[in-house]
C-alpha atoms as a PDB file:
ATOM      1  CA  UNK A   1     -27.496  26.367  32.006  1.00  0.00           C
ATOM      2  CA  UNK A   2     -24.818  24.882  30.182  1.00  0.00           C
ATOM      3  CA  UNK A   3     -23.625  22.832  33.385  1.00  0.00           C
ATOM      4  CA  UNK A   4     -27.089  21.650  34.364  1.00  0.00           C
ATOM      5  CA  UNK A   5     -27.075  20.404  30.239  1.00  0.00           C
ATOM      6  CA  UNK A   6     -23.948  18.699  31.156  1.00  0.00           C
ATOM      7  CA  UNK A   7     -24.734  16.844  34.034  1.00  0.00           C
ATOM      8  CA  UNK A   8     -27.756  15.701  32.161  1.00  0.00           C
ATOM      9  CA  UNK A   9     -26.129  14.391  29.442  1.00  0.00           C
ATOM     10  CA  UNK A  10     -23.645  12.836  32.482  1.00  0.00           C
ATOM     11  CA  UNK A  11     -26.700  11.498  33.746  1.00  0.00           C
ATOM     12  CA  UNK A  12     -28.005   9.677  30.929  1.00  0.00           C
ATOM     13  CA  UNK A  13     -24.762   8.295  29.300  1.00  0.00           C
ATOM     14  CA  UNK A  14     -24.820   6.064  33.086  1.00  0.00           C
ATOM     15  CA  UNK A  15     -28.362   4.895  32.975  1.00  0.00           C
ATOM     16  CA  UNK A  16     -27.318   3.666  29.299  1.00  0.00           C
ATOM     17  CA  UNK A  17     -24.456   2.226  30.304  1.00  0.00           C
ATOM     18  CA  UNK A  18     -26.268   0.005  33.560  1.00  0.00           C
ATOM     19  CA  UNK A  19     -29.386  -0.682  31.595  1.00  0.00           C
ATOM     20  CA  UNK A  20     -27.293  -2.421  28.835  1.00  0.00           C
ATOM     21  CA  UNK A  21     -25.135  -4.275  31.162  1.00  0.00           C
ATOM     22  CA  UNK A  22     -28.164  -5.154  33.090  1.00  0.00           C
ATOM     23  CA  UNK A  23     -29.845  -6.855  30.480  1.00  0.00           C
ATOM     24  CA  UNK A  24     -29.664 -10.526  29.710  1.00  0.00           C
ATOM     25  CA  UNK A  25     -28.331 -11.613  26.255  1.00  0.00           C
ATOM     26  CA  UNK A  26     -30.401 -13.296  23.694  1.00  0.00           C
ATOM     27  CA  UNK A  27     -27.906 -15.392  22.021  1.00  0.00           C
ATOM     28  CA  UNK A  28     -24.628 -17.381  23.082  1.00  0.00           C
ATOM     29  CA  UNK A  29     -22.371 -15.650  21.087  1.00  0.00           C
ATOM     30  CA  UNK A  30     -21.861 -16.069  17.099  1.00  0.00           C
ATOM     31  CA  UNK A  31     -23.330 -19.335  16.256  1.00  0.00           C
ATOM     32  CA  UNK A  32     -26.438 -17.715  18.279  1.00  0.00           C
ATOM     33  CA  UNK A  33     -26.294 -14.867  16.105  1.00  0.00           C
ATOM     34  CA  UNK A  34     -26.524 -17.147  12.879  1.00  0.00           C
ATOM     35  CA  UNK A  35     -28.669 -19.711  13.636  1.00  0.00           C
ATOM     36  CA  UNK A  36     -31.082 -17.786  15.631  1.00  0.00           C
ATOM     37  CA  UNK A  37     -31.136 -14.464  14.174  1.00  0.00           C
ATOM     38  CA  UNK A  38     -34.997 -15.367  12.670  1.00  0.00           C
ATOM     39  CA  UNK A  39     -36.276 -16.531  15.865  1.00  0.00           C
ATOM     40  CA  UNK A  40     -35.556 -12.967  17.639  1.00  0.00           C
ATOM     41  CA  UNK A  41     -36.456 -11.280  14.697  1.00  0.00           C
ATOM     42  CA  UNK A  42     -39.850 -13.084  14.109  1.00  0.00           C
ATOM     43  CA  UNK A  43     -40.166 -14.618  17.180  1.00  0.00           C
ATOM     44  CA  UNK A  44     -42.375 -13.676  20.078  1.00  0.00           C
ATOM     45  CA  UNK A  45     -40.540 -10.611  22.307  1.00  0.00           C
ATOM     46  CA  UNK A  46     -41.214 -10.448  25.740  1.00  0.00           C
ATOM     47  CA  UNK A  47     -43.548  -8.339  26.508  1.00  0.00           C
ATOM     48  CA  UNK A  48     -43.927  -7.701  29.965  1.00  0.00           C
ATOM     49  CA  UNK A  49     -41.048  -7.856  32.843  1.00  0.00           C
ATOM     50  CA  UNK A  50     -37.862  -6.765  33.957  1.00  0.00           C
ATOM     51  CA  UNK A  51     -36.124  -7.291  30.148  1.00  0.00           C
ATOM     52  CA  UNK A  52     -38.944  -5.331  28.814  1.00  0.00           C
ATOM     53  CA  UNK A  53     -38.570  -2.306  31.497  1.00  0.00           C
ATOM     54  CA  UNK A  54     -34.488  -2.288  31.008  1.00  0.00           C
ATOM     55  CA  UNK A  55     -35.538  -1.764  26.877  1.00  0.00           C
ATOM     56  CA  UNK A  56     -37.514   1.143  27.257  1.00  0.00           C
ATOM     57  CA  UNK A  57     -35.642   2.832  30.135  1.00  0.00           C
ATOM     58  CA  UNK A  58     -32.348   2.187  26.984  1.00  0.00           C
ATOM     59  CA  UNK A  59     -34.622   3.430  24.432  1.00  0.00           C
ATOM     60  CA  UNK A  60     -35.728   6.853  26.305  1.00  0.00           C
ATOM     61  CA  UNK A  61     -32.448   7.433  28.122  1.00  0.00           C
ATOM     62  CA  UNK A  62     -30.858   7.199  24.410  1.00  0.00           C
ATOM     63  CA  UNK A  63     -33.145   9.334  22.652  1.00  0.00           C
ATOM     64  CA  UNK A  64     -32.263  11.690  25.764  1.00  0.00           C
ATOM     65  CA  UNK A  65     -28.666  11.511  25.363  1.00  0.00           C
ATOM     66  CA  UNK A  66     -29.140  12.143  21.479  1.00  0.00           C
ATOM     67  CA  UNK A  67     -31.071  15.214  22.211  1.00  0.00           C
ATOM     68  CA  UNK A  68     -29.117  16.740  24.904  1.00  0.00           C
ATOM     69  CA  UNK A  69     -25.670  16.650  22.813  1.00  0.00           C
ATOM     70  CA  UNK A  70     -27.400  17.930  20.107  1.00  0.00           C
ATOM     71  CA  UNK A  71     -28.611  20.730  22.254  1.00  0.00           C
ATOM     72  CA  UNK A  72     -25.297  21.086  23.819  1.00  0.00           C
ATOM     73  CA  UNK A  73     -23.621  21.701  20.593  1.00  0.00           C
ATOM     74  CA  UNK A  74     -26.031  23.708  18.717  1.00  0.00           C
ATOM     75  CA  UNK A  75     -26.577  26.238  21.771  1.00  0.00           C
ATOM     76  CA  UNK A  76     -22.793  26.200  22.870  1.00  0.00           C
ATOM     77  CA  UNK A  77     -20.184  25.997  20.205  1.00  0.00           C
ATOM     78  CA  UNK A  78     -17.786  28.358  20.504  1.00  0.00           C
END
């Protein structure tokens, strides 16, 4: 069990790592992050498309990553 936990958590640290590097960047670098840090906060997301796919696969494959370590250590620390 503790291998198939393992190559989960294997599993999901990769899709996190190629969703992020598959997404495209919102700003060009730090003046970006200054000048047009309100308009991605308040502005208008996209909500449909491949951006919005890559998000939600990041979201769930991090939420799965946070569980299955915290699984890992509670269940195996020895």
């Amino acid at each position: 069990m503790k291998t198939a936990l393992m190559v989960l958590l294997a599993i999901a640290s990769i899709v996190i790592i190629a969703s992020v590097l598959l997404q495209s960047s919102n700003s060009s670098g730090l003046s970006g992050s200054i000048a047009g840090g309100a308009e991605q906060l308040f502005g208008k997301k996209k909500s449909r498309g491949y951006d919005a796919l890559l998000e939600k696969i990041t979201i769930v494959a991090a939420v799965l990553f946070m569980i299955l370590s915290l699984v890992i250590v509670a269940f195996f620390n020895n």
